[in-house]
N, C-alpha and C. Protein backbone atom coordinates (compact mmCIF):
# COMPACT_ATOMS: atom_id res chain seq x y z
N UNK A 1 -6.97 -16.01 -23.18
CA UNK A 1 -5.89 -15.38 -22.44
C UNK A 1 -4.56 -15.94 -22.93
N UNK A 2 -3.93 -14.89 -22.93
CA UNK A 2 -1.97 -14.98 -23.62
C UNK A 2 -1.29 -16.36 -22.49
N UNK A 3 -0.27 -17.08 -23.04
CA UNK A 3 0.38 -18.26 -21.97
C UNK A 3 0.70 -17.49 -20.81
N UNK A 4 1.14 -16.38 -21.88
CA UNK A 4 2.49 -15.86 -20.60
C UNK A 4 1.69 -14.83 -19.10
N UNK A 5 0.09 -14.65 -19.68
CA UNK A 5 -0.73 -14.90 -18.50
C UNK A 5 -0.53 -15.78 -17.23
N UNK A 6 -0.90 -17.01 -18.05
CA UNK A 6 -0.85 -17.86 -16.74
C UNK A 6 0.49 -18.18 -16.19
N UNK A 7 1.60 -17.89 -16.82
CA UNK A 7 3.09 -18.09 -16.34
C UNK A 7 3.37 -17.38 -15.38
N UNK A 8 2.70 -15.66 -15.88
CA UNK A 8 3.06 -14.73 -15.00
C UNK A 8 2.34 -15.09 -13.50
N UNK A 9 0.70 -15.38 -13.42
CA UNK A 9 0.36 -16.16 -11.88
C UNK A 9 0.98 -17.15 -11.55
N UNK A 10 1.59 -18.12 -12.22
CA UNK A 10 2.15 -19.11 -11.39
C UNK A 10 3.05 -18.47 -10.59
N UNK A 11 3.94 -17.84 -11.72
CA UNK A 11 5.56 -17.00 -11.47
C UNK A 11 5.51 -16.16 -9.74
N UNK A 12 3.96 -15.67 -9.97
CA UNK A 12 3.47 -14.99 -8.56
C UNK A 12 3.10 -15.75 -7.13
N UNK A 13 2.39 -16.51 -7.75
CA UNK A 13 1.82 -17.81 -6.82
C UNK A 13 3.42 -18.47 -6.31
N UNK A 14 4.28 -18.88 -6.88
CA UNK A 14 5.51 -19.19 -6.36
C UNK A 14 6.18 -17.99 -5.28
N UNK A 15 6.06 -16.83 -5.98
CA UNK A 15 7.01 -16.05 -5.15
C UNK A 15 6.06 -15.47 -3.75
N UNK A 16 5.01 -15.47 -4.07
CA UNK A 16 4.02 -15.09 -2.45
C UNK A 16 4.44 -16.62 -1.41
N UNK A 17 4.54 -17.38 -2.45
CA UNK A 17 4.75 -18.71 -1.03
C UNK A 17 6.02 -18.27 -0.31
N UNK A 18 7.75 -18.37 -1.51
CA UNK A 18 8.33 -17.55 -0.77
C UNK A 18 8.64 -16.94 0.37
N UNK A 19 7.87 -15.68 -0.35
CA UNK A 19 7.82 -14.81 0.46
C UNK A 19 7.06 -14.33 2.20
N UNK A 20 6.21 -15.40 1.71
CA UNK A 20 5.52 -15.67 3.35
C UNK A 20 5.83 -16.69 3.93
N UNK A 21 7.32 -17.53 3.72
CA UNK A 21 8.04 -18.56 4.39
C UNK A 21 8.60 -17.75 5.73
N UNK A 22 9.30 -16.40 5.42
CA UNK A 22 10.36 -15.96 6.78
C UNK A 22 9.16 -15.43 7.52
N UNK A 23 7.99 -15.11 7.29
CA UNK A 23 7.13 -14.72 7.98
C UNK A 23 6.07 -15.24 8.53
N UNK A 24 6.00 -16.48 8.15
CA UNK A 24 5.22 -17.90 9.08
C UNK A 24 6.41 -18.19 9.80
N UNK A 25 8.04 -18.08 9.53
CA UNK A 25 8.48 -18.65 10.61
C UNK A 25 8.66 -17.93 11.99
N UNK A 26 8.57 -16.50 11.48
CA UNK A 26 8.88 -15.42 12.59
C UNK A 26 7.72 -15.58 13.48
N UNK A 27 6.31 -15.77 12.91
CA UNK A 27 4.96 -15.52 13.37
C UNK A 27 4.30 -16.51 14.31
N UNK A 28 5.18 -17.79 14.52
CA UNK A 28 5.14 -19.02 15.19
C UNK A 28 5.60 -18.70 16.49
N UNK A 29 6.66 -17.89 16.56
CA UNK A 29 7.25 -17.36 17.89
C UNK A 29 6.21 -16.86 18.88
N UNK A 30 5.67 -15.39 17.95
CA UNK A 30 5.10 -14.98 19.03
C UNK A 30 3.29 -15.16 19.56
N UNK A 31 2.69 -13.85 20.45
CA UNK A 31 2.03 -14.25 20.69
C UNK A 31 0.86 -13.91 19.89
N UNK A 32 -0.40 -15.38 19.46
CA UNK A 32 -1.23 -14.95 18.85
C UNK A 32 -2.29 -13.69 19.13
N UNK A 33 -2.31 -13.11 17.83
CA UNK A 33 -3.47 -11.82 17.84
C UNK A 33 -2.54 -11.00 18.45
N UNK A 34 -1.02 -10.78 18.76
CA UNK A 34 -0.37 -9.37 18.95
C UNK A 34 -0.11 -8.79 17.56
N UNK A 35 0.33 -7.37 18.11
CA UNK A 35 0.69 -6.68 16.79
C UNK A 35 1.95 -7.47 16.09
N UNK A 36 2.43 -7.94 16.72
CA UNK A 36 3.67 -8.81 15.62
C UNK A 36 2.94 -9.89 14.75
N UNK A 37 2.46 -10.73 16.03
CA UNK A 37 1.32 -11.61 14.78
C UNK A 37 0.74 -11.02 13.70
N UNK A 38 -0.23 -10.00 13.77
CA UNK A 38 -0.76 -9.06 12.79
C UNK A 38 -0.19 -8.95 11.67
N UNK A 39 1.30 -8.19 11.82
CA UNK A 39 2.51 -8.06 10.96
C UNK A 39 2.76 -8.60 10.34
N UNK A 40 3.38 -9.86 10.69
CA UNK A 40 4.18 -10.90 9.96
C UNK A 40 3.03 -11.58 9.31
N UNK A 41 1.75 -11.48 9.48
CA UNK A 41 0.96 -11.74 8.63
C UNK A 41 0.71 -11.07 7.70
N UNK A 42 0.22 -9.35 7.78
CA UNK A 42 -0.09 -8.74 6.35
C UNK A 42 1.03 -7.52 6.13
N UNK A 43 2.05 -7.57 6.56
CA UNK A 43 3.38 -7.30 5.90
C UNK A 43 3.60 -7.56 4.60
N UNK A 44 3.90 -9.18 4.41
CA UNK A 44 3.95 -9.16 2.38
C UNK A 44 2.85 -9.00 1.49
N UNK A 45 1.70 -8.68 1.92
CA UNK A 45 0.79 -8.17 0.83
C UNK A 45 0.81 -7.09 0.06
N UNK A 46 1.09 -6.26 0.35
CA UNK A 46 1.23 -4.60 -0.38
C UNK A 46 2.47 -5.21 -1.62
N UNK A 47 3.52 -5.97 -0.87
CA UNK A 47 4.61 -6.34 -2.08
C UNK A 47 3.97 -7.02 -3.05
N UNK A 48 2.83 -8.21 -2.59
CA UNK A 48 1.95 -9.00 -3.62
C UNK A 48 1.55 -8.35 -4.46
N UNK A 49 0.49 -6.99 -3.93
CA UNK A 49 -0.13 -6.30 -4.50
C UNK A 49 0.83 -5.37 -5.63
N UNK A 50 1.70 -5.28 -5.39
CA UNK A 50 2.57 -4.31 -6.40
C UNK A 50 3.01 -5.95 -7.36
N UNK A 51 3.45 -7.02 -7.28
CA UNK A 51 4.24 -7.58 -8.08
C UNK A 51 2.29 -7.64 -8.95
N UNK A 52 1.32 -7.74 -8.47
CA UNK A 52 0.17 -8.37 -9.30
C UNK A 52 0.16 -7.16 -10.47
N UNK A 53 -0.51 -6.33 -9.68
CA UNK A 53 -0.63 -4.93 -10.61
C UNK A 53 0.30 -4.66 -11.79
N UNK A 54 1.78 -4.81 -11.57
CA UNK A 54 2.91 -4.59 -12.53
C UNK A 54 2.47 -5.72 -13.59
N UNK A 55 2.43 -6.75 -13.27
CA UNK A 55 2.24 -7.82 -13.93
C UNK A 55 0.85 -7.88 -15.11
N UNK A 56 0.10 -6.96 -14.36
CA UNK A 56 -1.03 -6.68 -15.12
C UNK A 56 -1.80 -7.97 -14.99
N UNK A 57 -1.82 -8.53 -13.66
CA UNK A 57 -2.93 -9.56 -13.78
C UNK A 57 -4.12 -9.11 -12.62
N UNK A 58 -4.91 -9.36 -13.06
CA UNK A 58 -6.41 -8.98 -12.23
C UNK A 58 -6.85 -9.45 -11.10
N UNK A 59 -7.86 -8.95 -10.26
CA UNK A 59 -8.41 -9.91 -9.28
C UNK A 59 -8.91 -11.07 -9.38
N UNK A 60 -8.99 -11.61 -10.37
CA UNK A 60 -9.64 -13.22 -10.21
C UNK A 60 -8.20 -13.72 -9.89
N UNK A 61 -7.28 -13.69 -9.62
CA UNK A 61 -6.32 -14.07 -9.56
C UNK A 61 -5.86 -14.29 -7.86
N UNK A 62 -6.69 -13.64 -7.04
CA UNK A 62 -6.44 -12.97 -5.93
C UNK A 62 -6.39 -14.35 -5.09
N UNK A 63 -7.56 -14.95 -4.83
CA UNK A 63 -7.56 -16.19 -4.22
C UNK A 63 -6.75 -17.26 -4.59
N UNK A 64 -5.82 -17.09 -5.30
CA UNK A 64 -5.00 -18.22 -5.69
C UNK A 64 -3.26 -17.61 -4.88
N UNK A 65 -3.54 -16.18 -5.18
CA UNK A 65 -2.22 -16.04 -4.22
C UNK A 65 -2.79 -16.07 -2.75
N UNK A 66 -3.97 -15.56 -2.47
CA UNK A 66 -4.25 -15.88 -0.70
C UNK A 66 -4.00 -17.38 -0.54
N UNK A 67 -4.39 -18.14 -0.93
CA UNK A 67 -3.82 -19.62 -0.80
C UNK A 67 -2.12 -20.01 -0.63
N UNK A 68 -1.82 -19.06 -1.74
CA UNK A 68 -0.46 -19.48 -1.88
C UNK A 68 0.35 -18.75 -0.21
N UNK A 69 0.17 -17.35 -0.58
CA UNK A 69 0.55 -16.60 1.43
C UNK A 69 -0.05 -17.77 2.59
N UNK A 70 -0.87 -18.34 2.68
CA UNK A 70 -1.48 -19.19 3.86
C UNK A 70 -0.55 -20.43 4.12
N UNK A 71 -0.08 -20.70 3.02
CA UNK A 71 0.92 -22.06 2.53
C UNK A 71 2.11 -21.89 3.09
N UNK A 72 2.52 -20.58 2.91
CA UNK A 72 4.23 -19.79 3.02
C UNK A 72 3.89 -19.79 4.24
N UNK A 73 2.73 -19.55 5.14
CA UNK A 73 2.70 -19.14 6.76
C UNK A 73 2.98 -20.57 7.23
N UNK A 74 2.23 -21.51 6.98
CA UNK A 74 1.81 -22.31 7.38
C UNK A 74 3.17 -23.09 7.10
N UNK A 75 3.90 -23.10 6.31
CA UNK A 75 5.09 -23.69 6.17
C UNK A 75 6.19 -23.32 6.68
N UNK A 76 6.44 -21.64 6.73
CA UNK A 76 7.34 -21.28 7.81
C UNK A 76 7.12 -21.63 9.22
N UNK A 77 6.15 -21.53 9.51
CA UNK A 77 5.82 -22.25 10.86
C UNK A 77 6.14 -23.81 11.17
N UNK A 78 5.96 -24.43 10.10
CA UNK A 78 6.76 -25.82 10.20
C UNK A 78 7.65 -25.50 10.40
N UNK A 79 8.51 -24.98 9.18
CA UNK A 79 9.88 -24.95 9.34
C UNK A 79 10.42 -24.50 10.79
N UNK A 80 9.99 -23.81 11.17
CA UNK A 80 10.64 -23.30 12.75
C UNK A 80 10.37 -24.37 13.51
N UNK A 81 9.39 -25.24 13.77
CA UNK A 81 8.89 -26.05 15.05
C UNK A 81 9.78 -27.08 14.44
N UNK A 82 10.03 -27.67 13.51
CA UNK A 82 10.86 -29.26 12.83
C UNK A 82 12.39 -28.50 12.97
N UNK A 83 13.26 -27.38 12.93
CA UNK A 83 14.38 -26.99 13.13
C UNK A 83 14.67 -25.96 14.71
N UNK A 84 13.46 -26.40 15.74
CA UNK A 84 13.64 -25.36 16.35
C UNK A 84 14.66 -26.71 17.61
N UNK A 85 15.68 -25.82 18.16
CA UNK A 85 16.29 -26.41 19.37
C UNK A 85 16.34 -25.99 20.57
């Protein structure tokens, strides 16, 4: 496989964390298992799914950005509870 393979998943793996930062922090608020929870959980996937596809990288790739989205939740959610007043 070409470098710029694996550049392009990192490049992705960075921007799904990102991108599921404002939405672990929003998702901390409310209440678990409502439709907002739901949301702010699989809201940035379809964007994942379009940056993967363009990119032309495949599903073995998939579990490395689900890791990376779980990270962005899990960290926006810090972020709100360590800045919340």
């Amino acid at each position: 496989m070409p470098d710029n393979y694996f550049i392009s998943v990192i490049s992705i793996t960075v921007l799904t964390l990102i991108i599921n930062l404002p939405f672990g922090y929003l998702r901390v608020k409310t209440k678990k298992l409502s439709i907002q929870w739901f949301l702010y959980i699989h809201l940035p996937i379809p964007l994942i799914f379009v940056f993967r596809k363009t990119a032309g990288i495949s599903y073995h790739a998939i579990p490395v950005f689900v890791m990376a989205a779980v990270a962005g939740q899990i960290l926006g959610g810090r972020f709100r509870q360590a800045f919340r007043s």
